[in-house]
C-alpha atoms as a PDB file:
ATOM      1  CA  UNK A   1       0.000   0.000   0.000  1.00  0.00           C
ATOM      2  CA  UNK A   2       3.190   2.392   0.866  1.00  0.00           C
ATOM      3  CA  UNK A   3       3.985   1.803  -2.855  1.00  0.00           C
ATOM      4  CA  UNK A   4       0.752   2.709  -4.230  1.00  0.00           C
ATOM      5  CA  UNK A   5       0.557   5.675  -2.030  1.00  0.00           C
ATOM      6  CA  UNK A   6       3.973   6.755  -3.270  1.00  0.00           C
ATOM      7  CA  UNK A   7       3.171   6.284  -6.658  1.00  0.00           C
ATOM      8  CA  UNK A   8       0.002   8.373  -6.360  1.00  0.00           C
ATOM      9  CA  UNK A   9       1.806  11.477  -5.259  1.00  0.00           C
ATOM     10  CA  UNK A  10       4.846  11.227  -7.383  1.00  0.00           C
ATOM     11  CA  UNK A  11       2.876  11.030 -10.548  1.00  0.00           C
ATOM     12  CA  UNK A  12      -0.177  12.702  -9.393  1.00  0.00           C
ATOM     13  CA  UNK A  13       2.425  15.564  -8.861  1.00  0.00           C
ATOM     14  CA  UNK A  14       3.813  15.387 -12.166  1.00  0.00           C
ATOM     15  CA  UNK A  15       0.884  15.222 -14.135  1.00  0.00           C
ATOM     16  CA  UNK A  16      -0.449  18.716 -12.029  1.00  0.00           C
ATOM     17  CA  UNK A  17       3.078  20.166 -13.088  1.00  0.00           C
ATOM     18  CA  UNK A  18       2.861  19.687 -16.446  1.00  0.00           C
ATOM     19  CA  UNK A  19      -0.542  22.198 -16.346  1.00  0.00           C
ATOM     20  CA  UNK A  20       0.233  24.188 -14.213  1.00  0.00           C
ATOM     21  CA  UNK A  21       4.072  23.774 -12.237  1.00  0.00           C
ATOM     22  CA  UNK A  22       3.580  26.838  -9.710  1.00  0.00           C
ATOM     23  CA  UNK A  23       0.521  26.228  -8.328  1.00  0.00           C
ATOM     24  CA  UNK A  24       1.664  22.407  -7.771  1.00  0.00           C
ATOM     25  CA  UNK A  25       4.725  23.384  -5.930  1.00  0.00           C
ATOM     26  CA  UNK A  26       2.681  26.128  -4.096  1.00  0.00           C
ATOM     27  CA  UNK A  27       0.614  22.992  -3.068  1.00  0.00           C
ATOM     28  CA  UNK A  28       3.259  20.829  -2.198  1.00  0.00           C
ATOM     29  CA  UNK A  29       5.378  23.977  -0.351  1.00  0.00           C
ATOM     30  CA  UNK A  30       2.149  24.828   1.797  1.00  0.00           C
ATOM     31  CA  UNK A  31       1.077  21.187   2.743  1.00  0.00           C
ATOM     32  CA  UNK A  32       4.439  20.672   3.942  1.00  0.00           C
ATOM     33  CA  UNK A  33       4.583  23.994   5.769  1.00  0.00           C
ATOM     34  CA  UNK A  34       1.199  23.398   7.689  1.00  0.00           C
ATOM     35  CA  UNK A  35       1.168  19.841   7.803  1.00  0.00           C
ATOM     36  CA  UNK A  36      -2.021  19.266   6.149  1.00  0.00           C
ATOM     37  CA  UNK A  37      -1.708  15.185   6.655  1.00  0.00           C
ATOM     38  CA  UNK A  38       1.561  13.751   7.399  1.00  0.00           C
ATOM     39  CA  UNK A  39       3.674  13.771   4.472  1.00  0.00           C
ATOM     40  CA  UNK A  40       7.767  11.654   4.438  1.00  0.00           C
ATOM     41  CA  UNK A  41      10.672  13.919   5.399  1.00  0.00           C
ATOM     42  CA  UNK A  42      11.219  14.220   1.460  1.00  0.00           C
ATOM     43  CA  UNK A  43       8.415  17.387   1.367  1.00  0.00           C
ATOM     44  CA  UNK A  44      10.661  19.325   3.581  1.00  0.00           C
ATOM     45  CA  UNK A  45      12.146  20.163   0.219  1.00  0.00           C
ATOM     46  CA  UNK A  46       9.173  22.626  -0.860  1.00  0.00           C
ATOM     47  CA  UNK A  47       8.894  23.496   2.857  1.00  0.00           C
ATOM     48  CA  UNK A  48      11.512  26.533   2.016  1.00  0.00           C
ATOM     49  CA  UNK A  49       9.803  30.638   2.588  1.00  0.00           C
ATOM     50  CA  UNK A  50      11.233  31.732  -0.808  1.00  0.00           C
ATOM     51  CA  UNK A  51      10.180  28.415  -2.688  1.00  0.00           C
ATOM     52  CA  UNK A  52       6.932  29.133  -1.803  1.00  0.00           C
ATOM     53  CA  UNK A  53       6.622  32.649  -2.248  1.00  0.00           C
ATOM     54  CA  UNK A  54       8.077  32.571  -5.671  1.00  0.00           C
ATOM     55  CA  UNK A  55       5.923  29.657  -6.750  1.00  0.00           C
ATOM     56  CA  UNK A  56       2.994  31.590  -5.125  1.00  0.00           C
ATOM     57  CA  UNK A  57       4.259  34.820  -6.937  1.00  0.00           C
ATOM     58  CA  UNK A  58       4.650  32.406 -10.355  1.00  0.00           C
ATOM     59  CA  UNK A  59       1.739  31.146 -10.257  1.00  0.00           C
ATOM     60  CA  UNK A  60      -0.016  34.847  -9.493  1.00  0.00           C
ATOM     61  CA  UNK A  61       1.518  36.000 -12.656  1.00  0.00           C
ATOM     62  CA  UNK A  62       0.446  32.629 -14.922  1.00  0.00           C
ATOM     63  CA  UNK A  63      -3.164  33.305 -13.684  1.00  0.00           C
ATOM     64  CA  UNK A  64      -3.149  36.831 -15.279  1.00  0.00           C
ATOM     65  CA  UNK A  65      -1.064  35.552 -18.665  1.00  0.00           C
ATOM     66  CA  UNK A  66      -3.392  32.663 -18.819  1.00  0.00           C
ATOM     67  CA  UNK A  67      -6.648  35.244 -19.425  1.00  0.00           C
ATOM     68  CA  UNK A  68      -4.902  36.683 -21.998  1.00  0.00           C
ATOM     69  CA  UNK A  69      -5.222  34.806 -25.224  1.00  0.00           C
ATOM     70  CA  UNK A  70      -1.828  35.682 -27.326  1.00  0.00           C
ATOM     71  CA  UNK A  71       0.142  36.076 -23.808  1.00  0.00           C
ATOM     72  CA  UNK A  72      -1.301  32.666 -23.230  1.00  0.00           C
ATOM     73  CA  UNK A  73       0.176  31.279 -26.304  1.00  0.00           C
ATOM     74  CA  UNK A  74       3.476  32.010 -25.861  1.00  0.00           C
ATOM     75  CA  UNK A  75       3.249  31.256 -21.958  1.00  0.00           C
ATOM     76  CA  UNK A  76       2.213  27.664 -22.683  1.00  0.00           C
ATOM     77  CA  UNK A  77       5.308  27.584 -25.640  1.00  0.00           C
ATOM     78  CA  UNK A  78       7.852  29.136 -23.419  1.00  0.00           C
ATOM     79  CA  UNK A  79       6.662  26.471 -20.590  1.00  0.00           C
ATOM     80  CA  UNK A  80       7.177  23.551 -23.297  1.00  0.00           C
ATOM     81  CA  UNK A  81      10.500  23.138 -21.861  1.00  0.00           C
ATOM     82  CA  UNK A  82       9.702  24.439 -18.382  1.00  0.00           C
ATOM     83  CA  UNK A  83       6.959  22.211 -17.399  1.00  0.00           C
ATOM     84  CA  UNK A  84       8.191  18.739 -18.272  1.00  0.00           C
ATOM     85  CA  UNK A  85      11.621  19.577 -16.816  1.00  0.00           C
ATOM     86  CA  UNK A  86       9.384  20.388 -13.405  1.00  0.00           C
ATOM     87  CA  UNK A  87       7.562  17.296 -13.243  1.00  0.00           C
ATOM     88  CA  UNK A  88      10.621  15.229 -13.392  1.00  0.00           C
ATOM     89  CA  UNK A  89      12.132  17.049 -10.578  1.00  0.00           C
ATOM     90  CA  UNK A  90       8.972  16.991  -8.259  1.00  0.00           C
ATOM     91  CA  UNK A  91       9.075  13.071  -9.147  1.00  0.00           C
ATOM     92  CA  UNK A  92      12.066  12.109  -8.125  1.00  0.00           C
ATOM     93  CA  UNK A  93      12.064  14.591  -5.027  1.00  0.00           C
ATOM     94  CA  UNK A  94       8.655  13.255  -3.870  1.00  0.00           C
ATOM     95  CA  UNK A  95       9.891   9.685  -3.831  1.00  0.00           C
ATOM     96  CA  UNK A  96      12.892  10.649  -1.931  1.00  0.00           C
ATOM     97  CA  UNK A  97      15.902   8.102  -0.760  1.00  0.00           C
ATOM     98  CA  UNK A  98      16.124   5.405  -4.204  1.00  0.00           C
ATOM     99  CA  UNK A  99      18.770   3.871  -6.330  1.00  0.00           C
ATOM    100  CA  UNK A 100      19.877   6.177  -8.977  1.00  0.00           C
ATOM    101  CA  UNK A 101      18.237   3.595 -11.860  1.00  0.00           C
ATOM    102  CA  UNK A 102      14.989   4.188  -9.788  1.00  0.00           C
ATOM    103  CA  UNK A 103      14.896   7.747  -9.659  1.00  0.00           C
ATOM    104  CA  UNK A 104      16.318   7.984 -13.371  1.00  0.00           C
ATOM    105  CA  UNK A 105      12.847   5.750 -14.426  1.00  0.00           C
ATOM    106  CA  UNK A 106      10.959   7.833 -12.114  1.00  0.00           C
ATOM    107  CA  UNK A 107      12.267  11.195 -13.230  1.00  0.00           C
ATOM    108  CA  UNK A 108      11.847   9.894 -17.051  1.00  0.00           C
ATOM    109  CA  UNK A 109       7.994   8.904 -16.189  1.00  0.00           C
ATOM    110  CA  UNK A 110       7.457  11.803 -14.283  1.00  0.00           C
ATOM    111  CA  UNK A 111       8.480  14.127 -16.956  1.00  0.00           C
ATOM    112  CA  UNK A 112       6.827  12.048 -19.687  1.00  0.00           C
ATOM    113  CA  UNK A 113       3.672  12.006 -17.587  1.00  0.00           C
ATOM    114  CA  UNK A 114       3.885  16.585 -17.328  1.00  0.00           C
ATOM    115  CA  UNK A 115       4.701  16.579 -21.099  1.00  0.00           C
ATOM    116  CA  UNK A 116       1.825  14.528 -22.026  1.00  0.00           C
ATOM    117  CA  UNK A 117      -0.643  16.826 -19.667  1.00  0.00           C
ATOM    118  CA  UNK A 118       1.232  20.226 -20.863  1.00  0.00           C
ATOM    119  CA  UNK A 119       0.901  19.376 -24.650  1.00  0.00           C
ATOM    120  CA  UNK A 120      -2.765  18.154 -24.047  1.00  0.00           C
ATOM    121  CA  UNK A 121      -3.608  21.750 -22.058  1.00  0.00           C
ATOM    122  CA  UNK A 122      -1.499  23.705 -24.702  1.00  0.00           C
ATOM    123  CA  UNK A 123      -2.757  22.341 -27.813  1.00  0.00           C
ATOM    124  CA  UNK A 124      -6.664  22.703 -26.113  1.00  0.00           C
ATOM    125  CA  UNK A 125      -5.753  26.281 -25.200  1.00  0.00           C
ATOM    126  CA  UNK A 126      -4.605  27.225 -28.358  1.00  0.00           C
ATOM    127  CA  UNK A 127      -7.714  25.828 -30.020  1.00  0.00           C
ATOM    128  CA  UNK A 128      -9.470  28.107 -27.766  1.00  0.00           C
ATOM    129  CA  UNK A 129      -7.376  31.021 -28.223  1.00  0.00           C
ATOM    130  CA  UNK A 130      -8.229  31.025 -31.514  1.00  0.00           C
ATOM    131  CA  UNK A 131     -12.084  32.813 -30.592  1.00  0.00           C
ATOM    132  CA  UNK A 132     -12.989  35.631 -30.826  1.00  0.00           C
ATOM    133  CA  UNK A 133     -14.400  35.972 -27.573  1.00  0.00           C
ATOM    134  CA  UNK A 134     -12.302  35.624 -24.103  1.00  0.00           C
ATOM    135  CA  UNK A 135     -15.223  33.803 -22.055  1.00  0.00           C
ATOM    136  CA  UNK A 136     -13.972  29.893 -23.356  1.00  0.00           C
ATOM    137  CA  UNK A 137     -10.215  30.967 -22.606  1.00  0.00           C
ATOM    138  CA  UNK A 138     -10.916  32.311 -18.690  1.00  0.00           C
ATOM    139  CA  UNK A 139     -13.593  29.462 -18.552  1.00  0.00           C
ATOM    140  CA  UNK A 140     -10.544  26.747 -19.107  1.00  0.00           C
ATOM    141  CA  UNK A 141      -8.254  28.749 -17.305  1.00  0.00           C
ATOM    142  CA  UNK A 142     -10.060  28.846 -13.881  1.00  0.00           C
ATOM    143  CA  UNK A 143     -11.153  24.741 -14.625  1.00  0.00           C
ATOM    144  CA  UNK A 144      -7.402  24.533 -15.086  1.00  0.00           C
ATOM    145  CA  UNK A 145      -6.699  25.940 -11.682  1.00  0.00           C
ATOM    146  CA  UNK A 146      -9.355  24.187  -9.891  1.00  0.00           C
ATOM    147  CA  UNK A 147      -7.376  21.045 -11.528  1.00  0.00           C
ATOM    148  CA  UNK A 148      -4.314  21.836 -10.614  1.00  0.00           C
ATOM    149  CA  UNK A 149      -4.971  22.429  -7.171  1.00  0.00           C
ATOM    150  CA  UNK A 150      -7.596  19.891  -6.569  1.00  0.00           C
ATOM    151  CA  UNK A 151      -5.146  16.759  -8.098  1.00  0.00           C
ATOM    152  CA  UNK A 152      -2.324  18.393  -5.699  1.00  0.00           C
ATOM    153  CA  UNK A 153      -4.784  17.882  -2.353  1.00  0.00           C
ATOM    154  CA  UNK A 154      -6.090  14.238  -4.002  1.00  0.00           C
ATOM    155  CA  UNK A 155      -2.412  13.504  -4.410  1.00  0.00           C
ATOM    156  CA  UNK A 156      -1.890  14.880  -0.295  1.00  0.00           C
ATOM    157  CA  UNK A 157      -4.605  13.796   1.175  1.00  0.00           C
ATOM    158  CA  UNK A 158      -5.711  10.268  -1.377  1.00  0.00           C
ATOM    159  CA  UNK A 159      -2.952   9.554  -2.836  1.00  0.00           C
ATOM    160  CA  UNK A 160      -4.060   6.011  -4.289  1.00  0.00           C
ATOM    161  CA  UNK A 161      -7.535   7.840  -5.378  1.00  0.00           C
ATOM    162  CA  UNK A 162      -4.448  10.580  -7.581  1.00  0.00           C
ATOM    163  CA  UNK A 163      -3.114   7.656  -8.698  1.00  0.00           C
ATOM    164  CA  UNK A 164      -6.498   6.471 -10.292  1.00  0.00           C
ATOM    165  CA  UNK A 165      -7.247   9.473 -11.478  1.00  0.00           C
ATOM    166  CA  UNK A 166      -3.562   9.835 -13.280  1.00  0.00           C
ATOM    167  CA  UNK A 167      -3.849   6.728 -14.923  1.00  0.00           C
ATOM    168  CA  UNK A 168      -7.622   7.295 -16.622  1.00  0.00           C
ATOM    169  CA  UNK A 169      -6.061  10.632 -17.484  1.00  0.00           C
ATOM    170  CA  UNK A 170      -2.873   9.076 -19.004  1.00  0.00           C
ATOM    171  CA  UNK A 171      -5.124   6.575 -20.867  1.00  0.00           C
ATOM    172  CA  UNK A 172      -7.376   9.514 -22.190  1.00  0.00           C
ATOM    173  CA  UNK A 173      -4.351  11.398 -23.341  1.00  0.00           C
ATOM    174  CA  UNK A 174      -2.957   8.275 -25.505  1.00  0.00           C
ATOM    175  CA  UNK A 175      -6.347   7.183 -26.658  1.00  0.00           C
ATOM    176  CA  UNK A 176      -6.927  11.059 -27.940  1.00  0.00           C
ATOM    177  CA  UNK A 177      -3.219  11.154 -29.442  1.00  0.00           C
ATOM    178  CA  UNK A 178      -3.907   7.659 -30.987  1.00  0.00           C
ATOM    179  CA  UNK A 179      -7.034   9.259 -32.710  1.00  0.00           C
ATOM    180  CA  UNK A 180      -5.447  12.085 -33.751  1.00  0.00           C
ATOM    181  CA  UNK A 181      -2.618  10.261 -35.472  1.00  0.00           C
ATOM    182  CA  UNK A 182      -5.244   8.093 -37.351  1.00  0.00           C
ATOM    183  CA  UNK A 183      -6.787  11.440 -38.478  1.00  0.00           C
ATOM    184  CA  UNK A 184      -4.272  13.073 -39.548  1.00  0.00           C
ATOM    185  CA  UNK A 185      -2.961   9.798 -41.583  1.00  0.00           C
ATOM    186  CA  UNK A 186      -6.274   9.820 -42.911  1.00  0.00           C
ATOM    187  CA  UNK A 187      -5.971  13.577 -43.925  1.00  0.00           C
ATOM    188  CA  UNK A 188      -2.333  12.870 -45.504  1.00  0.00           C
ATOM    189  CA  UNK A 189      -3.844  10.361 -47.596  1.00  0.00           C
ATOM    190  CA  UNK A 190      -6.563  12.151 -48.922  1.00  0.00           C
ATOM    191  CA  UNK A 191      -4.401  15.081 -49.856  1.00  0.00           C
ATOM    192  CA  UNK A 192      -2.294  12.347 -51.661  1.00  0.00           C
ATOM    193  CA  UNK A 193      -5.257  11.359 -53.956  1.00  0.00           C
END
């Protein structure tokens, strides 16, 4: 069960990063600051004042770019790189004391898992930046944050429940990749004939 439970914040963690990396180390920073259930010695690491006001202050600032749909675009394309990098290192911090092949495979999943979540919320948000009006933009942005924030406490306080959750997630985000590969193979051949 301490596996599962493990495995539930890790990569609960990660996939929260990879949407949304301030507000999940804000999470992580002020659970382990007010000891919202009893987390391993390995949280201390967010525990830190200026981790958590510069996440807090990070996050503050995404909040506002994320309303604003060409400031958006570029956010989420400067974050590419950013997000999936983050979600490694919360992995392999949240599982704390492990071989070095163990935390390589768990840094590798944990930034595979943001990346997949990242390129799923930047390719919807650029579909929606693409109306005219702003209500569908601020309408995914504050589900985004309600996310974000309510996979970090799942991952806290149910961590098995995150892990559940991550995997129908993950499986949503290959099946949808899977379609859109067949699509676009379809669209490739048409354009052939």
């Amino acid at each position: 069960m301490e596996s599962l439970i493990l495995l539930g914040r890790t990569f609960g963690f990660a996939l929260a990063a990879g949407v949304n990396l301030y507000a999940t180390v804000a999470v992580i920073g002020l659970a382990a600051r007010y000891q919202w259930v009893a987390l391993p010695a390995q949280f201390q690491a967010f525990n830190h004042d200026w981790l958590i006001a510069t996440a807090l202050a990070l996050y503050a600032l995404e909040f506002i770019a994320d309303k604003i749909p060409w400031l958006d675009t570029i956010w989420d394309a400067v974050h590419t790189f950013i997000r999936p990098i983050g979600g490694a290192v919360i992995a392999v911090t949240t599982l704390g004391e492990a071989s070095p092949l163990l935390q390589g495979l768990v840094g590798l999943a944990g930034g595979t898992v943001a990346a997949g979540s990242h390129l799923s919320k930047a390719g919807t948000r650029a579909a929606a930046n693409t109306s005219p009006e702003p209500f569908s933009n601020w309408a995914l942005s504050l589900a985004e944050d309600v996310f974000v924030i309510g996979l970090g406490v799942l991952a806290i306080k149910f961590p098995v429940l995150a892990l559940v959750v991550v995997l129908l997630i993950v499986v949503a985000i290959a099946l949808l990749l899977r379609w859109l590969l067949v699509a676009f193979r379809g669209r490739r051949r048409e354009a052939r004939v």
